[in-house]
N, C-alpha and C. Protein backbone atom coordinates (compact mmCIF):
# COMPACT_ATOMS: atom_id res chain seq x y z
N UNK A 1 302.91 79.58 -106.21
CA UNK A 1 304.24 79.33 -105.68
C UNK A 1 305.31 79.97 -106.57
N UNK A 2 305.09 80.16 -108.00
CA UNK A 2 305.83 80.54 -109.00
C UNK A 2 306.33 81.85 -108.53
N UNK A 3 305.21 82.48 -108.19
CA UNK A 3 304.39 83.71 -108.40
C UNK A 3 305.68 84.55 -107.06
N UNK A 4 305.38 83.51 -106.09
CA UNK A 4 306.09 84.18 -104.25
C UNK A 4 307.81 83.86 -105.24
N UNK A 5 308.21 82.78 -105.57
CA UNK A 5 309.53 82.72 -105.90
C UNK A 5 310.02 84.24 -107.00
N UNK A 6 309.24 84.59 -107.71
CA UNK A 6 309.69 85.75 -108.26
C UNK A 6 309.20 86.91 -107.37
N UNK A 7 308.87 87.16 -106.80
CA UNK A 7 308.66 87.94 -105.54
C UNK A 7 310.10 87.95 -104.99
N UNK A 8 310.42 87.00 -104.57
CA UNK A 8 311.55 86.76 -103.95
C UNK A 8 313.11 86.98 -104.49
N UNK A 9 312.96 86.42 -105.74
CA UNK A 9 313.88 86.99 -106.14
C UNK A 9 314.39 88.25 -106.69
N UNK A 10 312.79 89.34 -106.92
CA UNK A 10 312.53 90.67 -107.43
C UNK A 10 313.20 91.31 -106.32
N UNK A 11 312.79 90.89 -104.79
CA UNK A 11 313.09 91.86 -103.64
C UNK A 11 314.90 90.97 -103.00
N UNK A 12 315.21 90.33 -103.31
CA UNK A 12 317.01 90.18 -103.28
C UNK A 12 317.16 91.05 -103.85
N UNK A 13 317.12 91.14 -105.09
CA UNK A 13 317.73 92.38 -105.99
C UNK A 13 317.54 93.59 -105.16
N UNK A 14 316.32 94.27 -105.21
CA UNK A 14 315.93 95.41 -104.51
C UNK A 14 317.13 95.64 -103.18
N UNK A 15 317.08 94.89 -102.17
CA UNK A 15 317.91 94.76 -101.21
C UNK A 15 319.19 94.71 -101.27
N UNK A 16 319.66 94.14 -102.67
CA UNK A 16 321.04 94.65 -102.54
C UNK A 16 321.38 95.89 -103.46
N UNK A 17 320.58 96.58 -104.09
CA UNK A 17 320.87 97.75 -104.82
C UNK A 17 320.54 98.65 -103.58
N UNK A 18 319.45 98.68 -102.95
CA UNK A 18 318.77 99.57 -102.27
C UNK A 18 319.41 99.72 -101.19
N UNK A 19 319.52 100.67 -100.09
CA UNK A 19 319.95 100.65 -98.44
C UNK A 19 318.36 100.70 -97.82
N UNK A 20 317.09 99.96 -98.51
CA UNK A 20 315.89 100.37 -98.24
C UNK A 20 315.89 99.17 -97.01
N UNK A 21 315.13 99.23 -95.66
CA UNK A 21 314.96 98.43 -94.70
C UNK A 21 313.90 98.27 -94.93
N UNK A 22 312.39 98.52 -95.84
CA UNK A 22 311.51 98.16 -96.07
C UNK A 22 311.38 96.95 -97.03
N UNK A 23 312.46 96.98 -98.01
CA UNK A 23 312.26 95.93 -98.50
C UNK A 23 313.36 95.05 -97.78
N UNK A 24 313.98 94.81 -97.18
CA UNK A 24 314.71 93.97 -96.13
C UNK A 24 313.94 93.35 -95.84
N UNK A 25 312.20 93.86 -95.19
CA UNK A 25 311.80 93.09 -94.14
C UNK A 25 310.42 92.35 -95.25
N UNK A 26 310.15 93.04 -96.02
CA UNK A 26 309.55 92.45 -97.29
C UNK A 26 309.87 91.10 -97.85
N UNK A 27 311.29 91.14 -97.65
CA UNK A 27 312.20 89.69 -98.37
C UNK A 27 312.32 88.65 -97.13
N UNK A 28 312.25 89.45 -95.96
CA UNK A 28 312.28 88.23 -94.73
C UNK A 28 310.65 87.63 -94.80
N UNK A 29 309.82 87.96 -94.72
CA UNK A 29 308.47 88.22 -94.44
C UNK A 29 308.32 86.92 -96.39
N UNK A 30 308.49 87.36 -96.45
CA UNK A 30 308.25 86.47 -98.42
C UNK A 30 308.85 84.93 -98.29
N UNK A 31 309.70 85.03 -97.18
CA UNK A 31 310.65 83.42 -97.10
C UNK A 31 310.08 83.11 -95.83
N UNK A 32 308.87 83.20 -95.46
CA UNK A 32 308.35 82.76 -93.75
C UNK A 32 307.26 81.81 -94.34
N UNK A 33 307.02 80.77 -93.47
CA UNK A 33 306.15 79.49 -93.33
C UNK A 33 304.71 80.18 -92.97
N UNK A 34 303.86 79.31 -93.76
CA UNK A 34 302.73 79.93 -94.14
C UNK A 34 301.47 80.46 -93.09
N UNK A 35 302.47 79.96 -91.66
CA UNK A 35 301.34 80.31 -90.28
C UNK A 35 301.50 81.40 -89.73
N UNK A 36 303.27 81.78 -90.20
CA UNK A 36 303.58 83.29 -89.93
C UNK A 36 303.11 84.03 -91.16
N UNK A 37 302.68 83.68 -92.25
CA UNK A 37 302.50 84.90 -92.93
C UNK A 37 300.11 84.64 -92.86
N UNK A 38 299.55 85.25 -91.38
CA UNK A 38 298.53 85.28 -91.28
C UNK A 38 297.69 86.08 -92.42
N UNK A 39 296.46 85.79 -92.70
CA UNK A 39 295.63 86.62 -93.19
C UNK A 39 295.47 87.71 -92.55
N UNK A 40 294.52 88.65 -93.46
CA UNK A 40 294.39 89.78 -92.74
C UNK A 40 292.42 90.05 -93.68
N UNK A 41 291.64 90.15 -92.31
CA UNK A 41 290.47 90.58 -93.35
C UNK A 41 290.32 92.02 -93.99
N UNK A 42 289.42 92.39 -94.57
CA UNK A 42 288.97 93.53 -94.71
C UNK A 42 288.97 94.86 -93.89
N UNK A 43 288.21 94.28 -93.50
CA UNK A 43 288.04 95.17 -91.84
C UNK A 43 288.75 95.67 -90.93
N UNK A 44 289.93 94.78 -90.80
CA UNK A 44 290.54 94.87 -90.27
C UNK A 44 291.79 95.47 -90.13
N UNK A 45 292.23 96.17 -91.72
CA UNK A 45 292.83 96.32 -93.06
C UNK A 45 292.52 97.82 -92.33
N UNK A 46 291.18 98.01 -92.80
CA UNK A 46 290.50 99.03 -92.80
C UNK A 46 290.68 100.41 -91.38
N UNK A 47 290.37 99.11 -90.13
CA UNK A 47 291.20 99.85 -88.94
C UNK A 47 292.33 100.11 -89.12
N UNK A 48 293.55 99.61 -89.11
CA UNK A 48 294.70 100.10 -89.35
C UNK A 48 294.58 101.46 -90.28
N UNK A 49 293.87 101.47 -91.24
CA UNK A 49 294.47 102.74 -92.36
C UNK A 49 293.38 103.73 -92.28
N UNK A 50 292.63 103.90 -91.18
CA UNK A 50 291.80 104.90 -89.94
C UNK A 50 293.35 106.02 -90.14
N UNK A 51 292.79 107.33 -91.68
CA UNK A 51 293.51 108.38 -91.13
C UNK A 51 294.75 108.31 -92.31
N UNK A 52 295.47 106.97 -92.69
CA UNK A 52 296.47 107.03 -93.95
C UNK A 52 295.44 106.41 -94.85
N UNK A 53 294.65 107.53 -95.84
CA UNK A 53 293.92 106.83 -96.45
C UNK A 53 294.96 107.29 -98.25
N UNK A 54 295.72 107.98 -98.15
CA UNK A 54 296.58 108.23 -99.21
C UNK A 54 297.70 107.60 -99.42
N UNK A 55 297.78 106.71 -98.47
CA UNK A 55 299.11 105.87 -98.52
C UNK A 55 298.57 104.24 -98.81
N UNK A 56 299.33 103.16 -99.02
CA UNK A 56 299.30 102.36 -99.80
C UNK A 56 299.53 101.30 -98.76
N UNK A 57 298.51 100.22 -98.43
CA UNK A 57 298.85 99.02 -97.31
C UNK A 57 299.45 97.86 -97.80
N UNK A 58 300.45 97.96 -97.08
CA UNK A 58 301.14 96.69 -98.15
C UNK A 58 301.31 95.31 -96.63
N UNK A 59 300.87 93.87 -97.37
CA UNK A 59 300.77 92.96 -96.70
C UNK A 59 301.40 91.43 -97.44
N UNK A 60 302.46 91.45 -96.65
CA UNK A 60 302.70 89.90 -97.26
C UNK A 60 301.73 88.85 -96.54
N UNK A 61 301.17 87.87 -97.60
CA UNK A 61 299.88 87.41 -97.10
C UNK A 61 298.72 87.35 -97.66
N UNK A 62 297.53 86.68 -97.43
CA UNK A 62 296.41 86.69 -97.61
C UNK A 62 295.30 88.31 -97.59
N UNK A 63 294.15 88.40 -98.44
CA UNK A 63 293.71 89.56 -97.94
C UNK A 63 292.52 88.65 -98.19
N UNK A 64 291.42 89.05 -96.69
CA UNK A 64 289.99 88.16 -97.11
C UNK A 64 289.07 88.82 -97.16
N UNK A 65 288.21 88.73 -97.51
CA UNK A 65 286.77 89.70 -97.81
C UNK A 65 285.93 90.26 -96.84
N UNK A 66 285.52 91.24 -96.88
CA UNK A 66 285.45 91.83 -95.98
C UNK A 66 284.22 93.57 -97.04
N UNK A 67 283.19 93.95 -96.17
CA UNK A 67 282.23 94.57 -97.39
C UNK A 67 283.26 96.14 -98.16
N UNK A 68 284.55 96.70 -97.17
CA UNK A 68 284.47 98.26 -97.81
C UNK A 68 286.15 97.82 -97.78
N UNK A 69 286.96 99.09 -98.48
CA UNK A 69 288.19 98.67 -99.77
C UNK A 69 289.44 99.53 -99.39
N UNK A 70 290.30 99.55 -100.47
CA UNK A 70 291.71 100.14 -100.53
C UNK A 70 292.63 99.52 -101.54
N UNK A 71 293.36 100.47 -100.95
CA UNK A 71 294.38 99.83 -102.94
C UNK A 71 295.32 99.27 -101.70
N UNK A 72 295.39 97.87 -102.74
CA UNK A 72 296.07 97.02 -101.41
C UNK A 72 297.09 96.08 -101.95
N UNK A 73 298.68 96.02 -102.08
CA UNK A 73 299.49 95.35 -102.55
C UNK A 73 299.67 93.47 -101.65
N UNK A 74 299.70 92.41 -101.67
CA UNK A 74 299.32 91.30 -101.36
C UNK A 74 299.62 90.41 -102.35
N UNK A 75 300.15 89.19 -101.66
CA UNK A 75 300.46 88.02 -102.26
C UNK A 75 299.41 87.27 -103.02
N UNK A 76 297.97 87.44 -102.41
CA UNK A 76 296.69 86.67 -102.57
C UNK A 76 295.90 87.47 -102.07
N UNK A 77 294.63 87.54 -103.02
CA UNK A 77 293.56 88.21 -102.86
C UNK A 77 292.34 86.73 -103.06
N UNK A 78 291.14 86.84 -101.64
CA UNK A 78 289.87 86.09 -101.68
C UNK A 78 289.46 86.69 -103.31
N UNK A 79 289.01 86.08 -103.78
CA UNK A 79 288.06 86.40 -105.41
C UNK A 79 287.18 87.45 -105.19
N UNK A 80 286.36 87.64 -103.81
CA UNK A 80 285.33 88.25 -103.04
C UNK A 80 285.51 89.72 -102.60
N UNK A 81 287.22 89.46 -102.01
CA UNK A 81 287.62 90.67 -101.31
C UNK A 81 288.39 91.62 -102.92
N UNK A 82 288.74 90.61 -103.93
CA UNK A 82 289.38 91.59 -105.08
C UNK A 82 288.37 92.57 -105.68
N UNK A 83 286.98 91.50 -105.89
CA UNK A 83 286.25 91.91 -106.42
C UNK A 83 286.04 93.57 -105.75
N UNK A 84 285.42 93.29 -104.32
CA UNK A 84 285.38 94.79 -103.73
C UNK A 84 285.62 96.29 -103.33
N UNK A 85 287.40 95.14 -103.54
CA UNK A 85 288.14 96.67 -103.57
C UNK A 85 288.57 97.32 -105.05
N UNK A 86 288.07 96.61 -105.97
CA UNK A 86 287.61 97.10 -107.15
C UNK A 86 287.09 98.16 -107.58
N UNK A 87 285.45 97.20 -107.23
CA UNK A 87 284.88 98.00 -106.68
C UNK A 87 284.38 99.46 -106.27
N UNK A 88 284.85 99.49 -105.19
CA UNK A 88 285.04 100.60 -104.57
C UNK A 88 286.32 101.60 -104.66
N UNK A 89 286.61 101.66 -106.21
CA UNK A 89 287.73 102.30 -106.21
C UNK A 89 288.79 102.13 -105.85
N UNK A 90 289.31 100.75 -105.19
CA UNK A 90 290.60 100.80 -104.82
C UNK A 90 291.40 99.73 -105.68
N UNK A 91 292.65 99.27 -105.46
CA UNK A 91 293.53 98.52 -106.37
C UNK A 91 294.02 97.68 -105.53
N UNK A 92 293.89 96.49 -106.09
CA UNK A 92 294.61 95.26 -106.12
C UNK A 92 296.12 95.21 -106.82
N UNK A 93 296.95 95.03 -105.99
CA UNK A 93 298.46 95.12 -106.64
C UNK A 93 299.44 94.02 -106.30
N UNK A 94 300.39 93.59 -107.13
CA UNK A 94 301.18 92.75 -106.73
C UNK A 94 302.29 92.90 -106.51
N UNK A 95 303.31 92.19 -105.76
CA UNK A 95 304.83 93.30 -105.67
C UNK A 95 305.70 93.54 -105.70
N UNK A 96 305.65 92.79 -107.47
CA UNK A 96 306.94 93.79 -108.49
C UNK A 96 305.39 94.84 -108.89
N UNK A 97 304.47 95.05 -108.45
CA UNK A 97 303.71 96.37 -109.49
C UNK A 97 304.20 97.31 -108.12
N UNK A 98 304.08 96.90 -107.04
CA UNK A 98 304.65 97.99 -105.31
C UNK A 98 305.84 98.08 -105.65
N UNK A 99 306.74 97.51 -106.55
CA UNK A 99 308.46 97.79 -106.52
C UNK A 99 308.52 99.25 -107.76
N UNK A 100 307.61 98.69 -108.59
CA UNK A 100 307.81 100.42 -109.63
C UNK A 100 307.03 101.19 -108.71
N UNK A 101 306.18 101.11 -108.14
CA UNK A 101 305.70 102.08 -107.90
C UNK A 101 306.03 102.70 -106.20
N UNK A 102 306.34 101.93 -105.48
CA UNK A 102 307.09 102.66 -104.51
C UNK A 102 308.35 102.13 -104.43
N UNK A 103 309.26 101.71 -104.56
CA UNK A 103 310.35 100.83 -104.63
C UNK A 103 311.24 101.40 -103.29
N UNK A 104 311.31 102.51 -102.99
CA UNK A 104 312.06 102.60 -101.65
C UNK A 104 310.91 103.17 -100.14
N UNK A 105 309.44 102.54 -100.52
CA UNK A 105 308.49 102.78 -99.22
C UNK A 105 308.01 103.58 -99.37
N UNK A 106 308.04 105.12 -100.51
CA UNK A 106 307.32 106.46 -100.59
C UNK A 106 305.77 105.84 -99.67
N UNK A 107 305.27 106.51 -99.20
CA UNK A 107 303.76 106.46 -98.61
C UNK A 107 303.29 104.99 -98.76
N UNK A 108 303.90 104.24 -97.93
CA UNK A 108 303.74 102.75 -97.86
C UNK A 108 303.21 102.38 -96.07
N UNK A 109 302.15 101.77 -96.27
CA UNK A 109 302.20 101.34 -94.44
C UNK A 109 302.28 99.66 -94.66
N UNK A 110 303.10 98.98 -93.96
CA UNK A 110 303.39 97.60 -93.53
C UNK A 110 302.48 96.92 -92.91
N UNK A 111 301.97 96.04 -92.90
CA UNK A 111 300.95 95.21 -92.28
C UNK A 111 300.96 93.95 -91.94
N UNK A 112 300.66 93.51 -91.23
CA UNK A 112 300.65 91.78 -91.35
C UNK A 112 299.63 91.28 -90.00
N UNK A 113 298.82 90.31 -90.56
CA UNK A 113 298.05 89.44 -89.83
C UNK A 113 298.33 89.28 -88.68
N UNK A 114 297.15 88.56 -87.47
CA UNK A 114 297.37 88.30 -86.39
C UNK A 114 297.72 86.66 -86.56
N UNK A 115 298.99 86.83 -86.01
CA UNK A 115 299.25 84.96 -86.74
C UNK A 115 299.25 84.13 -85.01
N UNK A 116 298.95 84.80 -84.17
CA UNK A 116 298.44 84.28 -82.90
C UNK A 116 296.74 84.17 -82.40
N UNK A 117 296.22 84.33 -83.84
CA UNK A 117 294.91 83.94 -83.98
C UNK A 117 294.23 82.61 -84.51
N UNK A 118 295.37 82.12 -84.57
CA UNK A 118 294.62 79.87 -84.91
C UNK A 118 294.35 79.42 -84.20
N UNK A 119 293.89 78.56 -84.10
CA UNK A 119 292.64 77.61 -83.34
C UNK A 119 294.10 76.45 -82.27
N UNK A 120 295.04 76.60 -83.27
CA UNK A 120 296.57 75.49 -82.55
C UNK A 120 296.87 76.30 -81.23
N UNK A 121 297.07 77.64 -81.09
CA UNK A 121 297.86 78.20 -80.51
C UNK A 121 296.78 78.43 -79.25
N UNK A 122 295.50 78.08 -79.51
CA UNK A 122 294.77 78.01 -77.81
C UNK A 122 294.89 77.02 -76.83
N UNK A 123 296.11 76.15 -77.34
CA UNK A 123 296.33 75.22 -76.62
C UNK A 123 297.42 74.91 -75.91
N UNK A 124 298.38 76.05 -76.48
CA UNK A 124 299.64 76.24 -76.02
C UNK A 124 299.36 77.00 -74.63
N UNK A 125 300.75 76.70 -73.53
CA UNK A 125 300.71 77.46 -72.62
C UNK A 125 300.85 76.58 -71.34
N UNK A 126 300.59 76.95 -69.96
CA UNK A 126 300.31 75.97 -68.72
C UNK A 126 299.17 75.12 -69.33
N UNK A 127 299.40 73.55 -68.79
CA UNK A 127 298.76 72.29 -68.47
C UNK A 127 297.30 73.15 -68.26
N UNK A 128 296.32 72.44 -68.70
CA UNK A 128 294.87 73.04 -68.98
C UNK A 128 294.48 72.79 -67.36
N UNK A 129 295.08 71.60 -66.53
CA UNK A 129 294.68 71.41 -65.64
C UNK A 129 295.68 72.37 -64.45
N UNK A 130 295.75 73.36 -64.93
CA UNK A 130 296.96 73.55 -63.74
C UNK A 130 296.33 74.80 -63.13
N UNK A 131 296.00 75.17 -61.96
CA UNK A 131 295.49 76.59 -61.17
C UNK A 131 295.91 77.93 -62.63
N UNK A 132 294.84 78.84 -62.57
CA UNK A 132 295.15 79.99 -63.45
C UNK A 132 295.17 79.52 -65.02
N UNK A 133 295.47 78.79 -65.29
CA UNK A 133 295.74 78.28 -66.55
C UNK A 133 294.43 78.53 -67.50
N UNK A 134 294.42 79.43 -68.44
CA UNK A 134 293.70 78.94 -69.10
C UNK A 134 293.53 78.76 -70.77
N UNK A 135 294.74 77.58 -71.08
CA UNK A 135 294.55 76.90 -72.12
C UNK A 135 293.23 75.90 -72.23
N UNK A 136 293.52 75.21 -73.71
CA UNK A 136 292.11 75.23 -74.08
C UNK A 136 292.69 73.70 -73.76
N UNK A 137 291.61 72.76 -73.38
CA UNK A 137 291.83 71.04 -73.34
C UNK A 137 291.95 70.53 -74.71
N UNK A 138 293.00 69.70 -75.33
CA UNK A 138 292.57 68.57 -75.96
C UNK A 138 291.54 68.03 -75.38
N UNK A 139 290.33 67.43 -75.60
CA UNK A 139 289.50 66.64 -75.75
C UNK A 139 288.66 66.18 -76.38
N UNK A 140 288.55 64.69 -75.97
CA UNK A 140 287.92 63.62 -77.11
C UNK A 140 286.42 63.94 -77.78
N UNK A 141 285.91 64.50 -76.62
CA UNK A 141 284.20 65.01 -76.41
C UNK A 141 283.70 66.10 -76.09
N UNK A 142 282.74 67.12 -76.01
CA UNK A 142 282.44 67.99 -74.97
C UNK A 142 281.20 67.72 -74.56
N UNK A 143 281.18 66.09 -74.06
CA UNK A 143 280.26 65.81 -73.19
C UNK A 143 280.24 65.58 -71.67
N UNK A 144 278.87 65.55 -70.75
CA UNK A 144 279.23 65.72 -69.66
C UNK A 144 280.28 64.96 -68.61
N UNK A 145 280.36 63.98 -69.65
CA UNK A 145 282.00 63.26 -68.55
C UNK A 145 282.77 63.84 -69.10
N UNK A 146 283.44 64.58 -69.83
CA UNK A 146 284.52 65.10 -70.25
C UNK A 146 285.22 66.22 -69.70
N UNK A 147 286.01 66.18 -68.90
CA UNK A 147 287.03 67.53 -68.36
C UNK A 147 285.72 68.38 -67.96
N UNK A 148 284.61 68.05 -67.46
CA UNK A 148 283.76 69.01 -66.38
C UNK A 148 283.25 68.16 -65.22
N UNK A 149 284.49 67.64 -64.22
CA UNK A 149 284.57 67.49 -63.33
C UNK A 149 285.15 68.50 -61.81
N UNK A 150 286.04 67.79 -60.87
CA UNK A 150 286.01 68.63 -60.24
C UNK A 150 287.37 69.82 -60.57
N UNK A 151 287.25 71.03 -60.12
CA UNK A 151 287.95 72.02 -60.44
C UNK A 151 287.62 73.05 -61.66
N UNK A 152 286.30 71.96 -62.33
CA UNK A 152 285.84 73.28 -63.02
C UNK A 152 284.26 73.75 -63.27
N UNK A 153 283.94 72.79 -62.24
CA UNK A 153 282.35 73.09 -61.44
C UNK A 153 282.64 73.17 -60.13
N UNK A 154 282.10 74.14 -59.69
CA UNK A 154 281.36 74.64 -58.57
C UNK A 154 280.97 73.12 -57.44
N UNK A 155 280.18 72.84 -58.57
CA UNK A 155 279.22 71.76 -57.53
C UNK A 155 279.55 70.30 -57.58
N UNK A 156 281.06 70.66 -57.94
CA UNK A 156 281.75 69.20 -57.95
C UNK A 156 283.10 69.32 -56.94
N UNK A 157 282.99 69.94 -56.02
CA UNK A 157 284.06 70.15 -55.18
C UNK A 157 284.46 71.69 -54.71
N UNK A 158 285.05 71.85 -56.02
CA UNK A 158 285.53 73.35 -55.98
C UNK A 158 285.46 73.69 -57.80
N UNK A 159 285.99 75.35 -57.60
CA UNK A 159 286.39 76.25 -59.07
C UNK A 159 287.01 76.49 -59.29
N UNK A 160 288.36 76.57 -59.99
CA UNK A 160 289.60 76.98 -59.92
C UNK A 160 289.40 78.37 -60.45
């Protein structure tokens, strides 16, 4: 927590010396609640930088493990995923070490997690019971009396 507060206050500064909009959105992204700032695995890391392999992925956020690497600036590194991109030649960085070293974005790509990937947000949306709908049920059980009655068997009336 220490750690994000001097983050934070490293990139105010930056933002008001700088006319940089990269770190603008760096300093918005550093003051967001911890469901908007999603993980991001390995892999996934990895698709994105398919092609900028000389440029530098920078992610406010989690980075999780995942088997192959990159030099990767991040709030938090898995122990697993630091180890790898080690590793494999790449760097783990933190970002006042991304402020000396790119400080106005030189060969920087932006990244951030799918934060519409939690388990909360399959539940949002139309009533689970409503035609088309398909949010996920609260329910108590997923046994056979439970919300597999009619409308979502066949052989209980109808299928929606």
């Amino acid at each position: 927590m220490v750690a994000v507060f001097k983050f934070q206050q490293l990139y105010r500064c930056l933002v008001r010396r700088t006319e940089s909009r990269f770190n603008a959105v760096i300093l918005k992204r550093l003051f967001m609640s911890k469901s908007n700032k999603a993980p991001l695995s390995l892999s996934r890391l990895i698709c994105y930088m398919k092609g900028k392999e000389d440029k530098i992925a920078v992610l406010v956020g989690t980075v999780k493990d995942d088997t192959r690497v990159y030099e990767v600036p991040a709030l938090k590194f898995t122990e697993t995923a630091r180890a790898r991109i080690e590793n494999a030649g790449g760097e783990c960085m933190t970002f006042d070490q991304l402020a000396l070293k790119a400080p106005l974005r030189q060969s920087t790509v932006l990244l951030r997690g799918p934060k519409n990937a939690r388990e909360a947000v399959k539940h949002f949306g139309k009533a689970s019971g409503v035609p088309h709908s398909h949010t996920k049920p609260y329910v108590r059980s997923k046994g056979r009396k439970f919300e597999k009655a009619r409308g979502r068997r066949k052989s209980r009336g109808f299928k929606v």
